[in-house]
N, C-alpha and C. Protein backbone atom coordinates (compact mmCIF):
# COMPACT_ATOMS: atom_id res chain seq x y z
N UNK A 1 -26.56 -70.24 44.74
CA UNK A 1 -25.85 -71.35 45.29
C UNK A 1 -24.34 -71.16 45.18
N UNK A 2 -24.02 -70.52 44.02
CA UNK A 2 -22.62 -70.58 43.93
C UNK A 2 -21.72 -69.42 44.86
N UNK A 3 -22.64 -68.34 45.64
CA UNK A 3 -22.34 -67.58 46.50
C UNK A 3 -21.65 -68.75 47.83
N UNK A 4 -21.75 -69.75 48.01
CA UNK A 4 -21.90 -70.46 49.29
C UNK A 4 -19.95 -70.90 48.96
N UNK A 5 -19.96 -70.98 48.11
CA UNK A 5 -18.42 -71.67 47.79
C UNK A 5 -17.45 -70.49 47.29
N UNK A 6 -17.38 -69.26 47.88
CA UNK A 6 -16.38 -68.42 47.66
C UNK A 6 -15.04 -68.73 47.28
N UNK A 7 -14.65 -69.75 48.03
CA UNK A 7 -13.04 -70.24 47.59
C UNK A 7 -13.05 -71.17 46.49
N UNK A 8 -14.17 -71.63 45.91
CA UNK A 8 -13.96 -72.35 44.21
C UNK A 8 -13.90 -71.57 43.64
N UNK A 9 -13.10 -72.26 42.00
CA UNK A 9 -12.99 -71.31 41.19
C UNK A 9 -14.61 -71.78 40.44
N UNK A 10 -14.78 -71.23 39.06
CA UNK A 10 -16.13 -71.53 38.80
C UNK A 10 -15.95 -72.70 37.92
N UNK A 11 -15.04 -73.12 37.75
CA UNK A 11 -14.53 -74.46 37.09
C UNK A 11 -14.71 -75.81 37.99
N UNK A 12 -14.27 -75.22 39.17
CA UNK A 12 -14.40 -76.27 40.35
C UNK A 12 -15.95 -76.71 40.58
N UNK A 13 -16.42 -75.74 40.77
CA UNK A 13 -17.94 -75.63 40.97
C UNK A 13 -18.88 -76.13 40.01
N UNK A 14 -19.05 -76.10 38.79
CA UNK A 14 -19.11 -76.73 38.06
C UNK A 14 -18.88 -78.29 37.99
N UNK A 15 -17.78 -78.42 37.99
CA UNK A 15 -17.12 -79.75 37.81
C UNK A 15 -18.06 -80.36 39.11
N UNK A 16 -17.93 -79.84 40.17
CA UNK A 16 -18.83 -80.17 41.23
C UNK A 16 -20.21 -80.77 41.49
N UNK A 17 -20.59 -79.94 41.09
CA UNK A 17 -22.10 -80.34 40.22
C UNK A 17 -22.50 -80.70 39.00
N UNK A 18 -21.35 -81.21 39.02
CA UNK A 18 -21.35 -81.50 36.69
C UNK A 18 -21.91 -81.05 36.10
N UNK A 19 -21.90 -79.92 35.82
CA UNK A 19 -22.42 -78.74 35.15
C UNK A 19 -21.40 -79.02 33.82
N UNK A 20 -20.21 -78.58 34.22
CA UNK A 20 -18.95 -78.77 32.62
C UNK A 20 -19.69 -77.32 32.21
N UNK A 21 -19.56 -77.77 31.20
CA UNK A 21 -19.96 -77.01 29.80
C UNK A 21 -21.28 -76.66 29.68
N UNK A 22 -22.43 -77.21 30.27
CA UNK A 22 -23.60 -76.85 29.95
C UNK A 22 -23.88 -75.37 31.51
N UNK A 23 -23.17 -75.19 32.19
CA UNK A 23 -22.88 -73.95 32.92
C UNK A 23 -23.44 -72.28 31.92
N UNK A 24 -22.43 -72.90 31.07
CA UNK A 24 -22.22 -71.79 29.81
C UNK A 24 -23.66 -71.20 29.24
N UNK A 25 -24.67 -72.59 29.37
CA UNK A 25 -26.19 -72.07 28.69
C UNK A 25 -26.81 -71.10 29.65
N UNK A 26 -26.15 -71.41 30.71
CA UNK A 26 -27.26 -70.90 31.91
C UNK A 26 -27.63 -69.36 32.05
N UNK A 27 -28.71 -69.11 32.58
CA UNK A 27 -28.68 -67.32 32.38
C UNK A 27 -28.14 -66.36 33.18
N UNK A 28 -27.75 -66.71 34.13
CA UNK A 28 -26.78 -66.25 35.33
C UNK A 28 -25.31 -66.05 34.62
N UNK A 29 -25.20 -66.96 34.02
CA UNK A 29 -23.46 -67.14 33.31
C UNK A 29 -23.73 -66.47 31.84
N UNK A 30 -24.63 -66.27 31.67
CA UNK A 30 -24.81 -65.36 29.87
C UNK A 30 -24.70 -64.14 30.91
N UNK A 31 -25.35 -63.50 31.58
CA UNK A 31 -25.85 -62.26 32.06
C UNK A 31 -24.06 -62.23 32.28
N UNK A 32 -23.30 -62.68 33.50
CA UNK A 32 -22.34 -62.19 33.78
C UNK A 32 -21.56 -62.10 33.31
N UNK A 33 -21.66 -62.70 31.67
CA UNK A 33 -20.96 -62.86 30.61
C UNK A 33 -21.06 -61.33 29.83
N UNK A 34 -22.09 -60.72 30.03
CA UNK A 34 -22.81 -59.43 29.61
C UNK A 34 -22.49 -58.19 30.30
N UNK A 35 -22.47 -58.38 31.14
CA UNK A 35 -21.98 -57.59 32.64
C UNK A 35 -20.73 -56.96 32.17
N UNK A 36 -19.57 -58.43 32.31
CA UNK A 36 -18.31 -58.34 32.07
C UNK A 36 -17.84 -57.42 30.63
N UNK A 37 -18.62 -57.77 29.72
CA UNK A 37 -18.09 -56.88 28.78
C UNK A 37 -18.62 -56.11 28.29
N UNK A 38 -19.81 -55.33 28.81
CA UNK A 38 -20.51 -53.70 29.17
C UNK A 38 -19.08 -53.16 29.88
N UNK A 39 -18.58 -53.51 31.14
CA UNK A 39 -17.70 -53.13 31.75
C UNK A 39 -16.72 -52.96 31.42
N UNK A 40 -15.87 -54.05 30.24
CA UNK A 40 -14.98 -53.99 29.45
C UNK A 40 -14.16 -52.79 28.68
N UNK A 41 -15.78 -53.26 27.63
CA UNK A 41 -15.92 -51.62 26.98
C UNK A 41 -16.14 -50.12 27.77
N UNK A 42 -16.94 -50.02 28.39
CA UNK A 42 -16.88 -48.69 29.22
C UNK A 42 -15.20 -48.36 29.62
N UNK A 43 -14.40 -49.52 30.45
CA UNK A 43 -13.28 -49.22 30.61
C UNK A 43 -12.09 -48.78 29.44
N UNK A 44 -12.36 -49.50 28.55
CA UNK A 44 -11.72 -49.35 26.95
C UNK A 44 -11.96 -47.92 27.00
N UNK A 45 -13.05 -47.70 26.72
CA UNK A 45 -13.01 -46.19 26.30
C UNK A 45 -12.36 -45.29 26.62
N UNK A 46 -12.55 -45.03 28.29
CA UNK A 46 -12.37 -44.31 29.31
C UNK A 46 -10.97 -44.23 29.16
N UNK A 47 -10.00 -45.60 29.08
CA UNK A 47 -8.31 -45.76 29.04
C UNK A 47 -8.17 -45.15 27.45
N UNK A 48 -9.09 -44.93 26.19
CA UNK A 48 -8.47 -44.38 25.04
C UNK A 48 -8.96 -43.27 24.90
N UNK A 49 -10.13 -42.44 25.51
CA UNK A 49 -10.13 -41.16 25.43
C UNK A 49 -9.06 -40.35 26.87
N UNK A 50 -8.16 -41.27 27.54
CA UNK A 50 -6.92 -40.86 28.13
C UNK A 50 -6.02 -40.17 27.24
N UNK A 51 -5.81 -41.54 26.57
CA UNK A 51 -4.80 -41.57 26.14
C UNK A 51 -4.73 -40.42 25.02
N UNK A 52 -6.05 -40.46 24.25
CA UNK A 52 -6.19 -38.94 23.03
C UNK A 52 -5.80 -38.04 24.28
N UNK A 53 -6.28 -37.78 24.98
CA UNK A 53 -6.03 -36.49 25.81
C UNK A 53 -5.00 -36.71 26.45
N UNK A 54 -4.02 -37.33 26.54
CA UNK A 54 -2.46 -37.02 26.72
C UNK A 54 -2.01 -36.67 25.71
N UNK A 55 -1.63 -37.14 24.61
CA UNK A 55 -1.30 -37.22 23.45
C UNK A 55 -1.64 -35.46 22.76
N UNK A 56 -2.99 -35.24 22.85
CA UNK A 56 -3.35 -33.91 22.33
C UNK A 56 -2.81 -32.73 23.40
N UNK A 57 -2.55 -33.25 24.50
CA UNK A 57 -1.79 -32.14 25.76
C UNK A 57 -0.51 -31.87 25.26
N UNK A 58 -0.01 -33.08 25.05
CA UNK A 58 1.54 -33.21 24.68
C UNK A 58 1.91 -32.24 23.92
N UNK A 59 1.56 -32.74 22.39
CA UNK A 59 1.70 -31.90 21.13
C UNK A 59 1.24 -30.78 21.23
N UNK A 60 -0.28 -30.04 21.91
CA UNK A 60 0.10 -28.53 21.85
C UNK A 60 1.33 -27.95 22.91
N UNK A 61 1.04 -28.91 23.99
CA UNK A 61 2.25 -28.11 25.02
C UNK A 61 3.79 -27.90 23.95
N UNK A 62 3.89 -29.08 23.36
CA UNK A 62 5.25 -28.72 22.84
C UNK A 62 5.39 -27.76 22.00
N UNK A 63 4.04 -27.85 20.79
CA UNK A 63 4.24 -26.25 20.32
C UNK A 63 4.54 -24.67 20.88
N UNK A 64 3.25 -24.87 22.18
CA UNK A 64 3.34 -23.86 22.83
C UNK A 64 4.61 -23.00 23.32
N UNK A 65 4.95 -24.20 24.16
CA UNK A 65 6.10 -23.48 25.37
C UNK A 65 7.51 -24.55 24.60
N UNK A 66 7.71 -25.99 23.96
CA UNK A 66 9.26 -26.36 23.37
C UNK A 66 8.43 -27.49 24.03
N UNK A 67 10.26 -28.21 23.95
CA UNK A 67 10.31 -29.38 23.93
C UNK A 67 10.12 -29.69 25.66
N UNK A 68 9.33 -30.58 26.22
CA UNK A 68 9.02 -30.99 27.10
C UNK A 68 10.34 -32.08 27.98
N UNK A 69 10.52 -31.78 29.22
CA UNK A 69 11.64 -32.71 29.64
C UNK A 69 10.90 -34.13 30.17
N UNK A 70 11.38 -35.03 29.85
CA UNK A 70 10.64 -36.34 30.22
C UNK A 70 9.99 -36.70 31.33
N UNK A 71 10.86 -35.78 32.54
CA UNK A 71 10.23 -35.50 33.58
C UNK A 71 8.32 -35.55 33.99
N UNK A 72 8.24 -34.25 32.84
CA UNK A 72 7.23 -33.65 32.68
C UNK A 72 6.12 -34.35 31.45
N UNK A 73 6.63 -34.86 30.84
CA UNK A 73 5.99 -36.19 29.74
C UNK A 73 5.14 -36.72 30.82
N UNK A 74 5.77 -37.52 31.65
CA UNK A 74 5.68 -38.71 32.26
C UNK A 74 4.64 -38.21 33.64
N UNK A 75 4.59 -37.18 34.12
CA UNK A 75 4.06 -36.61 35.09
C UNK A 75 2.24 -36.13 34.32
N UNK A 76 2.50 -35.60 32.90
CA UNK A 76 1.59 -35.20 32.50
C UNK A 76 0.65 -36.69 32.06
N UNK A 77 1.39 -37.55 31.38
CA UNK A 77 0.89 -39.25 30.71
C UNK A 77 0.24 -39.78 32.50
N UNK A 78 0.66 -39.46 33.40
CA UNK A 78 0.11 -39.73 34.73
C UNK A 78 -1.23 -39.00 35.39
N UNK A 79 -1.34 -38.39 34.68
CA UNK A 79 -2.76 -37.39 35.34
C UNK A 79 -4.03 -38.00 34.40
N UNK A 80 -4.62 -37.83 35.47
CA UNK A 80 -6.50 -38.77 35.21
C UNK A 80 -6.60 -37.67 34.04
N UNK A 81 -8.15 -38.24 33.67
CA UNK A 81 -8.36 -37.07 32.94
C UNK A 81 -9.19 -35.75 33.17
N UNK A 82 -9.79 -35.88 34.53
CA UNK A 82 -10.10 -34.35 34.60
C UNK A 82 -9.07 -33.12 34.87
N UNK A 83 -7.91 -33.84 35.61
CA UNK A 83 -6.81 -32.68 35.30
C UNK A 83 -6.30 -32.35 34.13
N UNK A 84 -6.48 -33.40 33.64
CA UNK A 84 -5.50 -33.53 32.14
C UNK A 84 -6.20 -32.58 31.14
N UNK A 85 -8.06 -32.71 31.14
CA UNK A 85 -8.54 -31.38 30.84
C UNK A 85 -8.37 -29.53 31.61
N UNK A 86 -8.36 -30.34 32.51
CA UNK A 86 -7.98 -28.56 33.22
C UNK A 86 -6.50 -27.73 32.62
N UNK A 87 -5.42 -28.64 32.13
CA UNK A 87 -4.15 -28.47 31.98
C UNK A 87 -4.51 -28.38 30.56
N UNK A 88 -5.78 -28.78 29.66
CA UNK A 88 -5.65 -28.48 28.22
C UNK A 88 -6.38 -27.11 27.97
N UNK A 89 -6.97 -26.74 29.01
CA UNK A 89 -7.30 -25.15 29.24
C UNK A 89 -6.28 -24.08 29.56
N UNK A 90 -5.63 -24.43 30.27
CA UNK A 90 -4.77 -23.90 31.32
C UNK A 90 -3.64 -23.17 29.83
N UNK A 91 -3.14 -24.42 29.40
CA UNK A 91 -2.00 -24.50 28.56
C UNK A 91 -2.31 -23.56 27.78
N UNK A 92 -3.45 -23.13 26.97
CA UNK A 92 -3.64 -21.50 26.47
C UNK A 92 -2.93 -20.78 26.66
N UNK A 93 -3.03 -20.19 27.94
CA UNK A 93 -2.40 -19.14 28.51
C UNK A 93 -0.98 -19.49 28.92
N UNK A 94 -0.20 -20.19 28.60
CA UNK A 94 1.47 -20.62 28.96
C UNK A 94 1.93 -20.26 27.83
N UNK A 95 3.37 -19.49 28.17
CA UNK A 95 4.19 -18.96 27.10
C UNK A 95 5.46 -19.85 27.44
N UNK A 96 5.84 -20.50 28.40
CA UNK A 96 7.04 -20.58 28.63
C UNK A 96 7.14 -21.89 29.54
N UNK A 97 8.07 -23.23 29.38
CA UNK A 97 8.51 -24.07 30.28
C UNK A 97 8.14 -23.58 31.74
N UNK A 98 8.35 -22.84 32.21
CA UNK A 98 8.49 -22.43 33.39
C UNK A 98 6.61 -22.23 33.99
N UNK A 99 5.43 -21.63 32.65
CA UNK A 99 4.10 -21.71 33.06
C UNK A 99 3.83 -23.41 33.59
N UNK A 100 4.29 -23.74 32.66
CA UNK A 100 3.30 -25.29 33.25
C UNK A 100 4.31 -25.81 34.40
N UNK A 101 5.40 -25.90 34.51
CA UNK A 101 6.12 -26.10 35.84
C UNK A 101 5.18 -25.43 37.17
N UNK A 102 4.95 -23.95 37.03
CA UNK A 102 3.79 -23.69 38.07
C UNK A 102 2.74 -24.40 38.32
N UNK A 103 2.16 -24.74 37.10
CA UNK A 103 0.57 -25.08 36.71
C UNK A 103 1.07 -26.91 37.42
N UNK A 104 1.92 -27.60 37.13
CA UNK A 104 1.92 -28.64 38.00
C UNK A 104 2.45 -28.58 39.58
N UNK A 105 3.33 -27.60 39.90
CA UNK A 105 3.40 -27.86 41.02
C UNK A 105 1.97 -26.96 41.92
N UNK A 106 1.40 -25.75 41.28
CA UNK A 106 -0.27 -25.91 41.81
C UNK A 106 -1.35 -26.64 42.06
N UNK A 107 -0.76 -27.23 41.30
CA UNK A 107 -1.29 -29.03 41.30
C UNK A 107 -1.13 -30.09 42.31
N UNK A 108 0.08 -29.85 42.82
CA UNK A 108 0.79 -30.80 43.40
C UNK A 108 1.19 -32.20 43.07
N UNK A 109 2.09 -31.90 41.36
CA UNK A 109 1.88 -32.97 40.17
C UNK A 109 3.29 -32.80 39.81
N UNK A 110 4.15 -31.72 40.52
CA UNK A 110 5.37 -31.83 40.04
C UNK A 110 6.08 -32.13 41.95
N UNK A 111 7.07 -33.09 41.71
CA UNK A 111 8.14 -33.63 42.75
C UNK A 111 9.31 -33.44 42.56
């Protein structure tokens, strides 16, 4: 039913049918309550095993090849993470600022 009223919010709708608060028992509104934060978490993750894998790119790149120009911080903190793994392979084999400058513009990750 509540498909039929796209432009309410679910407060409206509710209120509508005086539902209020007892909405909340219902199993449609537990389930999507369930839904929502399966999805939550999956996304959580996904955004903090990013972020380890920027973070762990960073610090070996800087050992590797120096200090990184912000440029290149910010270009690397921007890549999903299957590049961001390809570039934690890659980075092995870089001796020098100038390897991963290639390795992103092969990419088409440096502008």
């Amino acid at each position: 039913m509540v498909y039929k009223f796209p432009l309410l919010s679910r407060q409206e709708i509710a209120e509508m049918l005086g539902l209020a608060e007892s909405i909340k028992d219902t199993r449609v509104y537990q389930e999507g309550l369930e839904i929502g934060r399966e999805q939550g978490l999956e996304q959580g993750h996904d955004q903090g095993r990013e972020q380890e894998g920027q973070t762990l790119v960073l610090k070996l790149l800087s050992r590797k090849v120096g200090k990184l120009s912000s440029k290149m911080e910010s270009q690397i903190k921007a890549l999903p993470l299957e590049p961001l793994e390809e570039l934690a392979e890659a980075l092995l084999d870089f001796s020098t600022l100038d390897d991963l400058s290639t390795w992103l513009q092969n990419h088409n990750l440096e502008q």
